[in-house]
PDB file of N, CA and C in Angstrom:
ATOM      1  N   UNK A   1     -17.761  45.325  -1.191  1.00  0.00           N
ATOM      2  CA  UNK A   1     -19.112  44.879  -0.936  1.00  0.00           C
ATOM      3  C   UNK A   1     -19.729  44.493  -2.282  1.00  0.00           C
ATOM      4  N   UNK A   2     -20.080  43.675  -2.329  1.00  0.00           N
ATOM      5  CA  UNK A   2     -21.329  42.765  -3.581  1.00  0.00           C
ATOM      6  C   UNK A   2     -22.637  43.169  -3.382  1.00  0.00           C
ATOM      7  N   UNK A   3     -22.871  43.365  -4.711  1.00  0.00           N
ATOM      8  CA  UNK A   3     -24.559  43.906  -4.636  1.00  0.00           C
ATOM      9  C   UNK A   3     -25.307  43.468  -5.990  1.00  0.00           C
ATOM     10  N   UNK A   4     -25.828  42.169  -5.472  1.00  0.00           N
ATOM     11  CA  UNK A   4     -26.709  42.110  -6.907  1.00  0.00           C
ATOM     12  C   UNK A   4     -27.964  42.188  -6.887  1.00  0.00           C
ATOM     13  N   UNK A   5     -28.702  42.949  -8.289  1.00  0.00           N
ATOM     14  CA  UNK A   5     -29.444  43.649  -8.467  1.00  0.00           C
ATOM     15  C   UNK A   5     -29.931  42.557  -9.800  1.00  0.00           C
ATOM     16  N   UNK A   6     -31.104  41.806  -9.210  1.00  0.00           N
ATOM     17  CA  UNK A   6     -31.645  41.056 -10.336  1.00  0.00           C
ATOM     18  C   UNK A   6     -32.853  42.378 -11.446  1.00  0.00           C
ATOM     19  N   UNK A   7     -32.332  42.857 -12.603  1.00  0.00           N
ATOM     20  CA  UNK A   7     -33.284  43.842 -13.423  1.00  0.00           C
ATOM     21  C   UNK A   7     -34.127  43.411 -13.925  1.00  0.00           C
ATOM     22  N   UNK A   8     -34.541  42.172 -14.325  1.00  0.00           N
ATOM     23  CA  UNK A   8     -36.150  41.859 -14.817  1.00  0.00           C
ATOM     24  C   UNK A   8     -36.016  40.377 -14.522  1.00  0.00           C
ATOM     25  N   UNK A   9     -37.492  39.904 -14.406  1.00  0.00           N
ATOM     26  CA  UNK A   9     -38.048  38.619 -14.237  1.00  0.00           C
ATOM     27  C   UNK A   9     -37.580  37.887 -15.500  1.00  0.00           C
ATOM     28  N   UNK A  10     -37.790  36.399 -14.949  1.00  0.00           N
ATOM     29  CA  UNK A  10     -36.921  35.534 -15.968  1.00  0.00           C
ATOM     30  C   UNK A  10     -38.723  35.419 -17.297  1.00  0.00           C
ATOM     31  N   UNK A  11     -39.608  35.308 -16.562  1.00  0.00           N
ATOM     32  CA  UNK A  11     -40.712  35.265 -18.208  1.00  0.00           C
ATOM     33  C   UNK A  11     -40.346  36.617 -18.617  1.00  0.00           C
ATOM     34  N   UNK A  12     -40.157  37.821 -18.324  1.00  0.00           N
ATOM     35  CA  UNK A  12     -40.171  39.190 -18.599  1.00  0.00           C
ATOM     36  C   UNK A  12     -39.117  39.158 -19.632  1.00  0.00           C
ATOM     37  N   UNK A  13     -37.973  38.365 -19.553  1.00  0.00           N
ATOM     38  CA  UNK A  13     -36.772  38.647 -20.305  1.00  0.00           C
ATOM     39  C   UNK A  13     -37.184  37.593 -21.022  1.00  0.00           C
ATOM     40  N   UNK A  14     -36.999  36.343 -21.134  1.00  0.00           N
ATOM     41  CA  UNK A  14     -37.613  35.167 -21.927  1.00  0.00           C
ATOM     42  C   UNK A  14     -38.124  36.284 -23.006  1.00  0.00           C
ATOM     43  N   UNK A  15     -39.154  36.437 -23.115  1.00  0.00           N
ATOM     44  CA  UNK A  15     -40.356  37.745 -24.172  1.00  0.00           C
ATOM     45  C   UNK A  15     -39.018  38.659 -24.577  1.00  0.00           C
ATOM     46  N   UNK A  16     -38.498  39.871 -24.018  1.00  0.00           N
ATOM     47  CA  UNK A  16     -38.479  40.701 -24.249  1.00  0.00           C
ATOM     48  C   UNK A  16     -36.799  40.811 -24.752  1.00  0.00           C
ATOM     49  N   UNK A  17     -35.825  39.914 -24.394  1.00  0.00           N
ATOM     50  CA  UNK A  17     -34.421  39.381 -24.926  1.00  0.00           C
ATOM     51  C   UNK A  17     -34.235  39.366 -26.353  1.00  0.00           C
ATOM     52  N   UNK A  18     -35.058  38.841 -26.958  1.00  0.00           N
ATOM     53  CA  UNK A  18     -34.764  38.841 -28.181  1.00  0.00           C
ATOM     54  C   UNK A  18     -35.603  40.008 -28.921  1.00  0.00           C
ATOM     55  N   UNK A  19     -36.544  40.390 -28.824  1.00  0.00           N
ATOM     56  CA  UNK A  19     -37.128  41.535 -29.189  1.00  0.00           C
ATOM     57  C   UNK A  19     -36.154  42.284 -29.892  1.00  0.00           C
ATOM     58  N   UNK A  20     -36.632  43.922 -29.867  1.00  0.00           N
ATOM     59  CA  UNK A  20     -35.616  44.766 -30.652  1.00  0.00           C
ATOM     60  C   UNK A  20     -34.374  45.595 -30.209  1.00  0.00           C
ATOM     61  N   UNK A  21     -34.810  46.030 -28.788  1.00  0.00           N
ATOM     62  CA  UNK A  21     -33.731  46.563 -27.957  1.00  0.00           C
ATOM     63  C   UNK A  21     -33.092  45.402 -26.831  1.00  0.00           C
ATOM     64  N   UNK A  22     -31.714  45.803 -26.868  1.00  0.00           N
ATOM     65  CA  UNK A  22     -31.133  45.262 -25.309  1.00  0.00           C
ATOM     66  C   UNK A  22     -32.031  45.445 -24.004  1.00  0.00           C
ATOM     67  N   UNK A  23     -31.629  44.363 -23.389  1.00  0.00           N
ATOM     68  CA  UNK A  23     -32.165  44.069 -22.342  1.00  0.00           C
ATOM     69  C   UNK A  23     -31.139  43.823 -21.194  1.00  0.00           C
ATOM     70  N   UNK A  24     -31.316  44.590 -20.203  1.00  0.00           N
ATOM     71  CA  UNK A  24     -30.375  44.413 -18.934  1.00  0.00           C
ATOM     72  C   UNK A  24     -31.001  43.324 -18.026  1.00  0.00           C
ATOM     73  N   UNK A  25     -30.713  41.801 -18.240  1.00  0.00           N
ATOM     74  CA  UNK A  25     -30.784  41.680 -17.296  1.00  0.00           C
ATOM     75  C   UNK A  25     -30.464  41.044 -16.090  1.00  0.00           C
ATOM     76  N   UNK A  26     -29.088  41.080 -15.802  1.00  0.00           N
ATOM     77  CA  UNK A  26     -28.923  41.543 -14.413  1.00  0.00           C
ATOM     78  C   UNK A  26     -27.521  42.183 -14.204  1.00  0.00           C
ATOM     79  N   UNK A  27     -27.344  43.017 -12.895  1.00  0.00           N
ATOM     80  CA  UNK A  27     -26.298  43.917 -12.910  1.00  0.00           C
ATOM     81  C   UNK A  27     -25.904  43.567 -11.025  1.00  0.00           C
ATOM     82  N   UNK A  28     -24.381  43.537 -10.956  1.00  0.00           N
ATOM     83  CA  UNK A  28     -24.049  43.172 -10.118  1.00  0.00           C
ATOM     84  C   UNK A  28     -22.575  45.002  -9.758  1.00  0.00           C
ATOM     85  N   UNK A  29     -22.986  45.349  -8.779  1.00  0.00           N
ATOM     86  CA  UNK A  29     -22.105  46.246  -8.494  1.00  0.00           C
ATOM     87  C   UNK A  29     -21.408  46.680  -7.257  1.00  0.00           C
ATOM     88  N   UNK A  30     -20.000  46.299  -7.293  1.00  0.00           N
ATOM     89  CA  UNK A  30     -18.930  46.318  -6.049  1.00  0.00           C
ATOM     90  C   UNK A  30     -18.066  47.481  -5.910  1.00  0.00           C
ATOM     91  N   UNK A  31     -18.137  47.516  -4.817  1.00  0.00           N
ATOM     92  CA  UNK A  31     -17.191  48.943  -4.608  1.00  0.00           C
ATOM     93  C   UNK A  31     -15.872  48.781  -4.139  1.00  0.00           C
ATOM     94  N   UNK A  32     -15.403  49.106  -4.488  1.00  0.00           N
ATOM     95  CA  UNK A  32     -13.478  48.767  -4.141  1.00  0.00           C
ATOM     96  C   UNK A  32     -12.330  49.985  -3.907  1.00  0.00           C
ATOM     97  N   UNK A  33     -12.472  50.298  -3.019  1.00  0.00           N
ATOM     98  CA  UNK A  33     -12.125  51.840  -2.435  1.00  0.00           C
ATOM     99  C   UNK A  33     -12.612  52.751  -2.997  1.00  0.00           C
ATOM    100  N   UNK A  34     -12.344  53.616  -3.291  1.00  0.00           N
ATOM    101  CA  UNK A  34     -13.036  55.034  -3.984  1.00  0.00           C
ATOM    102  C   UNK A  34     -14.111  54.526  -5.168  1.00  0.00           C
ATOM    103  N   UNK A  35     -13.585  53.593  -5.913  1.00  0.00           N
ATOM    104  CA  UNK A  35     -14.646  53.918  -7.210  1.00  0.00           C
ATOM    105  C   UNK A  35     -15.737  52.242  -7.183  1.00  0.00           C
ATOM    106  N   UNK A  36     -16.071  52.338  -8.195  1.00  0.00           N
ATOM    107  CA  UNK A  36     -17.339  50.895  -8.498  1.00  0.00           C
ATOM    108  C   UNK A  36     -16.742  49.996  -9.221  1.00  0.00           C
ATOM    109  N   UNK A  37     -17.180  49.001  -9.563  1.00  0.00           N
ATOM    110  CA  UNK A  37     -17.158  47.840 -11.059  1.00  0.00           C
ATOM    111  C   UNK A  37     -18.277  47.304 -10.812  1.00  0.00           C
ATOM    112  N   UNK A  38     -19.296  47.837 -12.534  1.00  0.00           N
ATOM    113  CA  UNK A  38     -20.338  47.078 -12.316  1.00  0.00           C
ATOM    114  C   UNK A  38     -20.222  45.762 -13.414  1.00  0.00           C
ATOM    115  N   UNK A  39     -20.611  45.089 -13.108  1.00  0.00           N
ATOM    116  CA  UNK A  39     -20.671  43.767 -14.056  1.00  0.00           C
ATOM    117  C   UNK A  39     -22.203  43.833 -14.149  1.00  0.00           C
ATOM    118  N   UNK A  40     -22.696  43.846 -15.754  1.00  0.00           N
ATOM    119  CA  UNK A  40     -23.748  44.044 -16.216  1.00  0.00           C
ATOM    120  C   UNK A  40     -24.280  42.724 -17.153  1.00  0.00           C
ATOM    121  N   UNK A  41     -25.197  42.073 -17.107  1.00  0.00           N
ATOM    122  CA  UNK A  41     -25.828  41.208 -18.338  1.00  0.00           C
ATOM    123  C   UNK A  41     -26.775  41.841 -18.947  1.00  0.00           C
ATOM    124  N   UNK A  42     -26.436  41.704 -20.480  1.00  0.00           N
ATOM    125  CA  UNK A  42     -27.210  41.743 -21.718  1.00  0.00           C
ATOM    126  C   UNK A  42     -27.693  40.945 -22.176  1.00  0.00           C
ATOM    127  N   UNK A  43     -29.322  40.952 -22.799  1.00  0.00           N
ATOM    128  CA  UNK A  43     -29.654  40.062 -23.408  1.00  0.00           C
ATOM    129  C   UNK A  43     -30.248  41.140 -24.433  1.00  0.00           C
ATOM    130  N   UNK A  44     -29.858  40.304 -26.302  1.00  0.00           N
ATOM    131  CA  UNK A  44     -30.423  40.682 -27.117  1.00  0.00           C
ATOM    132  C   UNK A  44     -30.294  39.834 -28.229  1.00  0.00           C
ATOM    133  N   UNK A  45     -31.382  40.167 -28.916  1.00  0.00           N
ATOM    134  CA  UNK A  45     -31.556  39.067 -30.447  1.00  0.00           C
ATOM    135  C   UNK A  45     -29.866  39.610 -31.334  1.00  0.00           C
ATOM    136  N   UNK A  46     -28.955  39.284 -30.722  1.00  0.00           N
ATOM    137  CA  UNK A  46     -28.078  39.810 -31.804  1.00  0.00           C
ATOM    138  C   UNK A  46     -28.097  38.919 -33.251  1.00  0.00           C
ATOM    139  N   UNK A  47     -28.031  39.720 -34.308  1.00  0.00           N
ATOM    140  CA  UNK A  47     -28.154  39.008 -35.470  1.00  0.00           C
ATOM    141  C   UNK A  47     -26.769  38.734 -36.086  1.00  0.00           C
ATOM    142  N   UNK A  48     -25.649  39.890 -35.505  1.00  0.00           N
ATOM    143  CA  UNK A  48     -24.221  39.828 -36.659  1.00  0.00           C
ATOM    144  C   UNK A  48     -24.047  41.522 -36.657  1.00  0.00           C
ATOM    145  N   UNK A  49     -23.035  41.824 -37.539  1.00  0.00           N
ATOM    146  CA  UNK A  49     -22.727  42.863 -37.348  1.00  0.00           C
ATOM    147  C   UNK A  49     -23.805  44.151 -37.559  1.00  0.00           C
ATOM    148  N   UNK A  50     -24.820  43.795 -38.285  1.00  0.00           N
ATOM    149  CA  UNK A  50     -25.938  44.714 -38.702  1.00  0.00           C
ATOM    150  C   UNK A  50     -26.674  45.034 -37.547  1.00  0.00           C
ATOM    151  N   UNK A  51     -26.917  43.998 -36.387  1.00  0.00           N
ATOM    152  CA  UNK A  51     -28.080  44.748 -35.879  1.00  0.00           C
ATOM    153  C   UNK A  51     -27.290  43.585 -33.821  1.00  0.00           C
ATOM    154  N   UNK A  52     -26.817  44.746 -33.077  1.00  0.00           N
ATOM    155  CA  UNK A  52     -25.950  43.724 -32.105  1.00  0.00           C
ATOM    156  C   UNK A  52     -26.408  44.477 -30.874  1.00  0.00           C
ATOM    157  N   UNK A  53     -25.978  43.895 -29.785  1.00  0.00           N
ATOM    158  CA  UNK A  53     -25.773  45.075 -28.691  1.00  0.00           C
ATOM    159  C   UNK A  53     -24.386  46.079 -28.622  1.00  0.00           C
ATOM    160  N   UNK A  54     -24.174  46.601 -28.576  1.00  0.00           N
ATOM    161  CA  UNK A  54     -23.019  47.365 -28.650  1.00  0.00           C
ATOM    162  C   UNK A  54     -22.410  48.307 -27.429  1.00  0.00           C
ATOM    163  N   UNK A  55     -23.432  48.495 -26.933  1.00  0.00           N
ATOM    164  CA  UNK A  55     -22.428  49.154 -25.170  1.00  0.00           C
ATOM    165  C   UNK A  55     -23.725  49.361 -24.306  1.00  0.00           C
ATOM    166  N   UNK A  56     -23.180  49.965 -23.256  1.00  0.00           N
ATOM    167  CA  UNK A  56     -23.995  49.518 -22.354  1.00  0.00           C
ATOM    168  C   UNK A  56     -23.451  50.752 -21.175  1.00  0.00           C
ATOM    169  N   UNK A  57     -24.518  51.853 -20.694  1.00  0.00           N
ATOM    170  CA  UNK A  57     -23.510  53.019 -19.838  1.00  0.00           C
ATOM    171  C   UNK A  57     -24.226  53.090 -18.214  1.00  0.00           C
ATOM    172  N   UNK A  58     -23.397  53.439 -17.139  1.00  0.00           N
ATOM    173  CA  UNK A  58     -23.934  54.319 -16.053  1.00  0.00           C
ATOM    174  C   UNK A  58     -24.133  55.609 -15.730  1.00  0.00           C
ATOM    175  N   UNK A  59     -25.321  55.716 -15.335  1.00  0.00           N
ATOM    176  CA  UNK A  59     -26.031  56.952 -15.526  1.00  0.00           C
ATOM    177  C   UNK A  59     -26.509  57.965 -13.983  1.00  0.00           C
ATOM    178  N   UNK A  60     -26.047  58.703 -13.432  1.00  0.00           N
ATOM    179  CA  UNK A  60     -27.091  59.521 -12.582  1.00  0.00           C
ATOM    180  C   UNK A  60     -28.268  59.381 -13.441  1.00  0.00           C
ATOM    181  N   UNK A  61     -29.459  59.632 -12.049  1.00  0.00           N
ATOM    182  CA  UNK A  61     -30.640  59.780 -12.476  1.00  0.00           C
ATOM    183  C   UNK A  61     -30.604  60.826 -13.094  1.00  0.00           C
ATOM    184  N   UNK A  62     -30.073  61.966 -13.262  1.00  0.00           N
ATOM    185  CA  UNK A  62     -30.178  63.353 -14.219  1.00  0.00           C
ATOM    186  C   UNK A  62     -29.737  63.077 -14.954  1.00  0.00           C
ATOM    187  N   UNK A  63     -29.147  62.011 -15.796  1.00  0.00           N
ATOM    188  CA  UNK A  63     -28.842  61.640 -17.133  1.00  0.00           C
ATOM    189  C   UNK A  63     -27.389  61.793 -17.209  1.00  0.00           C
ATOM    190  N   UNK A  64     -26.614  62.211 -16.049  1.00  0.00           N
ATOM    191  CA  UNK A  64     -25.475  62.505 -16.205  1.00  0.00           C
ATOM    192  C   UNK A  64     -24.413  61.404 -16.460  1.00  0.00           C
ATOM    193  N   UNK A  65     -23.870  60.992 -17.328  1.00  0.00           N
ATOM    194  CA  UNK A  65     -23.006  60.094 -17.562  1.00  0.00           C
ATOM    195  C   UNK A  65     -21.274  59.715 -16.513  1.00  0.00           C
ATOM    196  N   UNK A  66     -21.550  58.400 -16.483  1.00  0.00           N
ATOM    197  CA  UNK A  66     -20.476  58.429 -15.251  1.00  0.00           C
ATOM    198  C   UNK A  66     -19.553  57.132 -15.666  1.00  0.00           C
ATOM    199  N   UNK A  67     -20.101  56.353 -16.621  1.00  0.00           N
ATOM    200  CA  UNK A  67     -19.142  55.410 -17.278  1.00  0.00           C
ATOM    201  C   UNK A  67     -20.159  54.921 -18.243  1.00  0.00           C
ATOM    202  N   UNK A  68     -18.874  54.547 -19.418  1.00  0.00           N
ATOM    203  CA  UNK A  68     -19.665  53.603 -20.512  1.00  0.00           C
ATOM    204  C   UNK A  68     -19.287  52.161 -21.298  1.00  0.00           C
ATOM    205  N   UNK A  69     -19.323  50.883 -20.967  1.00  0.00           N
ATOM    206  CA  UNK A  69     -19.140  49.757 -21.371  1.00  0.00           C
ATOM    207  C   UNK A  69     -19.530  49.840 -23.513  1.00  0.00           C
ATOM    208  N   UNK A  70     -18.147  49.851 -24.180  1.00  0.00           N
ATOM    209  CA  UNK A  70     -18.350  49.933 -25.279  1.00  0.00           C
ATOM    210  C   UNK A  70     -18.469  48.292 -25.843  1.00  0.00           C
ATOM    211  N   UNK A  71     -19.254  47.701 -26.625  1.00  0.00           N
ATOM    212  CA  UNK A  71     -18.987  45.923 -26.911  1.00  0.00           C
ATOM    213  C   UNK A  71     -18.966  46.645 -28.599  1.00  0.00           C
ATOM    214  N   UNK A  72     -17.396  45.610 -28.947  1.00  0.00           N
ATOM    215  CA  UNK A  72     -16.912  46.326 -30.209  1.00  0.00           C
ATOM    216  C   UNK A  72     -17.429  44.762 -31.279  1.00  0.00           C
ATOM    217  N   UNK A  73     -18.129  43.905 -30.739  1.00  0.00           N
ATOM    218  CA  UNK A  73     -18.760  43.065 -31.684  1.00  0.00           C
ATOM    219  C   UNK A  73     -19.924  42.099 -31.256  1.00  0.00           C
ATOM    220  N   UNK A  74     -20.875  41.429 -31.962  1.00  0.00           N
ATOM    221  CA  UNK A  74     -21.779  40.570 -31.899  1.00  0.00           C
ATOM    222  C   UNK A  74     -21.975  40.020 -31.016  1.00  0.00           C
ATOM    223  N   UNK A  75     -22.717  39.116 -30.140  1.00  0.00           N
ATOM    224  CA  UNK A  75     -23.007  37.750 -29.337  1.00  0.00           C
ATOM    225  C   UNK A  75     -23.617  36.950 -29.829  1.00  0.00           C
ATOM    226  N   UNK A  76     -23.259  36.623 -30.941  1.00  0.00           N
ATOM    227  CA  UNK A  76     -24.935  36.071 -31.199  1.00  0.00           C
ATOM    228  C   UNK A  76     -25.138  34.938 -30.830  1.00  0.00           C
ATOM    229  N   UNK A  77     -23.842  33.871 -30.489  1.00  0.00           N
ATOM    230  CA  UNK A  77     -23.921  32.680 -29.713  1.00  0.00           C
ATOM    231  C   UNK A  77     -23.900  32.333 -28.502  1.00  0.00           C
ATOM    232  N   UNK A  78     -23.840  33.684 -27.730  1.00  0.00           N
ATOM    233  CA  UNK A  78     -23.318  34.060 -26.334  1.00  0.00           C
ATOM    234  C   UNK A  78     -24.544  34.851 -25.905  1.00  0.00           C
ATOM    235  N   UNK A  79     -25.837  34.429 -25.293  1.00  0.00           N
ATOM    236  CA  UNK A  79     -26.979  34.881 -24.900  1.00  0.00           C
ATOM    237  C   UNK A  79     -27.277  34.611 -23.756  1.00  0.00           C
ATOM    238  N   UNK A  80     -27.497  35.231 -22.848  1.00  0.00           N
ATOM    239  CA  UNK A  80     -27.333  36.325 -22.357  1.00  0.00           C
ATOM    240  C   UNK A  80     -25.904  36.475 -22.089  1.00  0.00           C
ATOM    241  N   UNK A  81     -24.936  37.834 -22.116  1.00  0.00           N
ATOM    242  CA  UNK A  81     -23.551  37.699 -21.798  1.00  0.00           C
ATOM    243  C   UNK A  81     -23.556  39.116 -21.160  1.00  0.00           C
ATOM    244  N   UNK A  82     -22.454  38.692 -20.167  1.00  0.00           N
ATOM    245  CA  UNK A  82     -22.254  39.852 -19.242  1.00  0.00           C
ATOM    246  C   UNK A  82     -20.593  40.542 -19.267  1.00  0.00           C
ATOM    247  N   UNK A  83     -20.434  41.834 -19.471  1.00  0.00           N
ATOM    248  CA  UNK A  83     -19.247  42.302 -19.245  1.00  0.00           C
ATOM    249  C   UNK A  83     -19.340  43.339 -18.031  1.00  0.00           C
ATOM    250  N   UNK A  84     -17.577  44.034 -18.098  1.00  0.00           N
ATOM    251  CA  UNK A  84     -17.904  44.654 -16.501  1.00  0.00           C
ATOM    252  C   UNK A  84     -17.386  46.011 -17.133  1.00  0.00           C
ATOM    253  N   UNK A  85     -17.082  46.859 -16.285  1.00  0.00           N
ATOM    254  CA  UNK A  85     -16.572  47.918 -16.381  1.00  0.00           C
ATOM    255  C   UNK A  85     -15.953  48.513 -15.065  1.00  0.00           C
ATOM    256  N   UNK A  86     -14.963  49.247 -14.555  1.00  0.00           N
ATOM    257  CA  UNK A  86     -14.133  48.762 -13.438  1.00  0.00           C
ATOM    258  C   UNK A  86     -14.189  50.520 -13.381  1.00  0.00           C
ATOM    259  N   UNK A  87     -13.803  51.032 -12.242  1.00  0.00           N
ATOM    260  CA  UNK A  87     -12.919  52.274 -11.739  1.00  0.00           C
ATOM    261  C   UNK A  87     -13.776  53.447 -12.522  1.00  0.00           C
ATOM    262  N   UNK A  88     -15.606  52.788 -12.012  1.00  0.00           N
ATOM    263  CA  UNK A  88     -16.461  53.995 -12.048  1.00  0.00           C
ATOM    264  C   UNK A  88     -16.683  54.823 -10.985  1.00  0.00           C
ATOM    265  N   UNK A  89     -16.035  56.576 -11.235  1.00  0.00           N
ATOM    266  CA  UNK A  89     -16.407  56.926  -9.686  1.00  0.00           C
ATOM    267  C   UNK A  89     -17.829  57.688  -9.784  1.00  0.00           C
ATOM    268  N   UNK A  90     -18.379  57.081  -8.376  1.00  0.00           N
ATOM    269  CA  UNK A  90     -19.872  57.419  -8.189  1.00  0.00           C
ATOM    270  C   UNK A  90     -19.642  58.666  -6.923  1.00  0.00           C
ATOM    271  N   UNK A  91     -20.342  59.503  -7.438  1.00  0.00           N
ATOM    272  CA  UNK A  91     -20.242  60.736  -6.454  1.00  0.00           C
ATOM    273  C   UNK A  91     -20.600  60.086  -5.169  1.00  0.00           C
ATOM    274  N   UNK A  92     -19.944  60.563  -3.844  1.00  0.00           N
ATOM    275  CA  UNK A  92     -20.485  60.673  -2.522  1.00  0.00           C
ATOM    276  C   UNK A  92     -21.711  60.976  -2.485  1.00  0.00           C
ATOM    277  N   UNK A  93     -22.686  60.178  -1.991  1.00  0.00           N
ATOM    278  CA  UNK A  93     -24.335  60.673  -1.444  1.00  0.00           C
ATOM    279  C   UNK A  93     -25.192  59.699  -2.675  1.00  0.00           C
ATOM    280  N   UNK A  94     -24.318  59.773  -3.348  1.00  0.00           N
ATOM    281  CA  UNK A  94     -25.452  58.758  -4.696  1.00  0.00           C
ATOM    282  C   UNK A  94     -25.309  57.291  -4.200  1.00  0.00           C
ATOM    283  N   UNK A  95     -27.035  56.998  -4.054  1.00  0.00           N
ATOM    284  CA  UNK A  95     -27.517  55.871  -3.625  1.00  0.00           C
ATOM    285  C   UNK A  95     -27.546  54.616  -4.776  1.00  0.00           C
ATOM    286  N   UNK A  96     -27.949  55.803  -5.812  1.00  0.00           N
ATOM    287  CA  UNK A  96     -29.010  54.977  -6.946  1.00  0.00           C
ATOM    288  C   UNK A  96     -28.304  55.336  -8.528  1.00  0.00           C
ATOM    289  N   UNK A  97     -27.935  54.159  -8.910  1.00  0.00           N
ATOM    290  CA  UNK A  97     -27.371  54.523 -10.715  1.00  0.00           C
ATOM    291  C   UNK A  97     -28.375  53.903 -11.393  1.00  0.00           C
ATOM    292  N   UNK A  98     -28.483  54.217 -12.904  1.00  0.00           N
ATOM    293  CA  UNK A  98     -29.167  53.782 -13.959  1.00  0.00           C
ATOM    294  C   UNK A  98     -28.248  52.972 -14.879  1.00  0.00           C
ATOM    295  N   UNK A  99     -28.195  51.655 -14.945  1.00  0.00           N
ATOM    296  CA  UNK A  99     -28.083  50.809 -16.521  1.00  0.00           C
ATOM    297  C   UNK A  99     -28.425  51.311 -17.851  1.00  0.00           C
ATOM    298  N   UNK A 100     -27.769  51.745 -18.359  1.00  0.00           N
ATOM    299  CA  UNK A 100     -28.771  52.095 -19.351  1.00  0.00           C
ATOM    300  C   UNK A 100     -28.194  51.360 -21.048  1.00  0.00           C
ATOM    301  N   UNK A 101     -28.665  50.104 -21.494  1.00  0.00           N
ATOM    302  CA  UNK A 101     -28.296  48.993 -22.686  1.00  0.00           C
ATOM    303  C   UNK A 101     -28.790  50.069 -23.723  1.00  0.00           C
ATOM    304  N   UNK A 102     -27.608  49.462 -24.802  1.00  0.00           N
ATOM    305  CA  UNK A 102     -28.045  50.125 -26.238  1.00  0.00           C
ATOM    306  C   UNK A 102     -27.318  49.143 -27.079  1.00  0.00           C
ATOM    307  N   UNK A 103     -28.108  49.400 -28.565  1.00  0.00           N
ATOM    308  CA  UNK A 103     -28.000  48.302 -29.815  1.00  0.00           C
ATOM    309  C   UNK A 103     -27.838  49.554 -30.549  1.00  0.00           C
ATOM    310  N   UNK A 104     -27.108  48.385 -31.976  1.00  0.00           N
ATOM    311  CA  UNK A 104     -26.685  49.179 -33.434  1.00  0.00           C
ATOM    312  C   UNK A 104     -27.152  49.640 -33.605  1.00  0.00           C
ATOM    313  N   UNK A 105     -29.111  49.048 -33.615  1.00  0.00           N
ATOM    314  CA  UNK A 105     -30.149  49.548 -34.377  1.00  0.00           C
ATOM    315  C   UNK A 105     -31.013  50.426 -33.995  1.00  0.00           C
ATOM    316  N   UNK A 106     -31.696  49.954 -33.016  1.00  0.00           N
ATOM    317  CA  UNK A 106     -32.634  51.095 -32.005  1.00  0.00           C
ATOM    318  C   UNK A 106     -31.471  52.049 -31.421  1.00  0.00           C
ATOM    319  N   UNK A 107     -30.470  52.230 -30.473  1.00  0.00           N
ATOM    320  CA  UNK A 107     -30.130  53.014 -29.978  1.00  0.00           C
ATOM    321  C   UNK A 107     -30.448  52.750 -28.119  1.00  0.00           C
ATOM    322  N   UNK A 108     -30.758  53.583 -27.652  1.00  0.00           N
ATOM    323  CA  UNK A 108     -30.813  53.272 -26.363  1.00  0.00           C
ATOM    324  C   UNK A 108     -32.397  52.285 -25.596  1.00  0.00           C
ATOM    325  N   UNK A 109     -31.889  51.346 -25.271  1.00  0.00           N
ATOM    326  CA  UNK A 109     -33.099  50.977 -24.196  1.00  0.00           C
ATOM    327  C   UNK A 109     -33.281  50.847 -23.469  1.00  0.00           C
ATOM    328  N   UNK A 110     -34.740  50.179 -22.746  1.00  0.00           N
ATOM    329  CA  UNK A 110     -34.795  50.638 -21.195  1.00  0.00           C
ATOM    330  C   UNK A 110     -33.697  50.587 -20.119  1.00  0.00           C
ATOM    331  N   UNK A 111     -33.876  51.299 -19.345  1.00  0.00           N
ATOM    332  CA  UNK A 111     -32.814  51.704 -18.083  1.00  0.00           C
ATOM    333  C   UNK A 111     -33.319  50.891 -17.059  1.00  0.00           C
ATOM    334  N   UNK A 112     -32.434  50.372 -15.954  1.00  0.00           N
ATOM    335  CA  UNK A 112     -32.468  49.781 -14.602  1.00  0.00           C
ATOM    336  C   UNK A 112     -31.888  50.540 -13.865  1.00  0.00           C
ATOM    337  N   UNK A 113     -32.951  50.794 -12.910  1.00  0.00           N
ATOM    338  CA  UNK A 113     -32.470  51.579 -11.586  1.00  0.00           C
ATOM    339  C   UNK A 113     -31.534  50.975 -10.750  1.00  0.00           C
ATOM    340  N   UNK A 114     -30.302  50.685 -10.234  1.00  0.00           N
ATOM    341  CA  UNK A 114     -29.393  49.794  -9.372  1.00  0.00           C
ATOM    342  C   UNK A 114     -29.321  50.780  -7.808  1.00  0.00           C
ATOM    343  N   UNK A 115     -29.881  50.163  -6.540  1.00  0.00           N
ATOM    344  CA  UNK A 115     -29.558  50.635  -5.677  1.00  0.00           C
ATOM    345  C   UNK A 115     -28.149  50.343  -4.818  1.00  0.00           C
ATOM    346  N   UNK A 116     -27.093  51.370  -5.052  1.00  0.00           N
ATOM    347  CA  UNK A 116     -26.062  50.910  -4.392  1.00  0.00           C
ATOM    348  C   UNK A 116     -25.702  50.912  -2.781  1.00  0.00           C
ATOM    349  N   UNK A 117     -25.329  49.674  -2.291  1.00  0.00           N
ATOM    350  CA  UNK A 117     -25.253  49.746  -0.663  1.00  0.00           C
ATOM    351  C   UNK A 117     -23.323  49.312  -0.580  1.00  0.00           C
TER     352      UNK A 117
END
């Protein structure tokens, strides 16, 4: 099953993409027998190796970690770019995961709630 989950408005990201933290925005998540693959887009001002997006994780709402998309270099020509992450298992009964983007520099930013069906 396909489930996409548009995470912010296109003026919302326009503004807030290049800013200082990653920006999720949009996340697409399929289930394929037991476990997930979410395919996630990032948008961020990457500059080069000093200041980039760098991974990107799924989260229970209790913060509990359940997979993490590591990006081992830059985009800086590749704006907005999306990678996936495959053979996340999401507990039975969980409706709802968190996105949660992070950079070199700031560290973690805002989270997207993804409702999974």
């Amino acid at each position: 099953m396909k489930i996409a989950a548009l995470a912010l408005a296109v003026m919302v990201l326009a503004g807030a993409a290049f800013a200082d933290s990653a920006v999720v925005a949009n996340v697409e998540a399929r289930k394929s027998g037991g476990s997930w693959t979410f395919s996630v887009t990032i948008a961020h001002g990457d500059t080069g190796w000093e200041h980039y997006a760098d991974g990107w994780g799924v989260y229970l709402e209790d913060g509990t970690e359940l997979g993490y998309r590591v990006l081992h270099h830059p985009h800086v020509n590749e704006q907005p770019f999306t990678r996936s992450l495959s053979s996340v298992e999401v507990p039975t009964g969980v409706t709802r995961v968190m996105i949660i983007p992070r950079d070199s520099k700031h560290g973690v930013g805002d989270g997207v709630l993804v409702e999974l069906q």
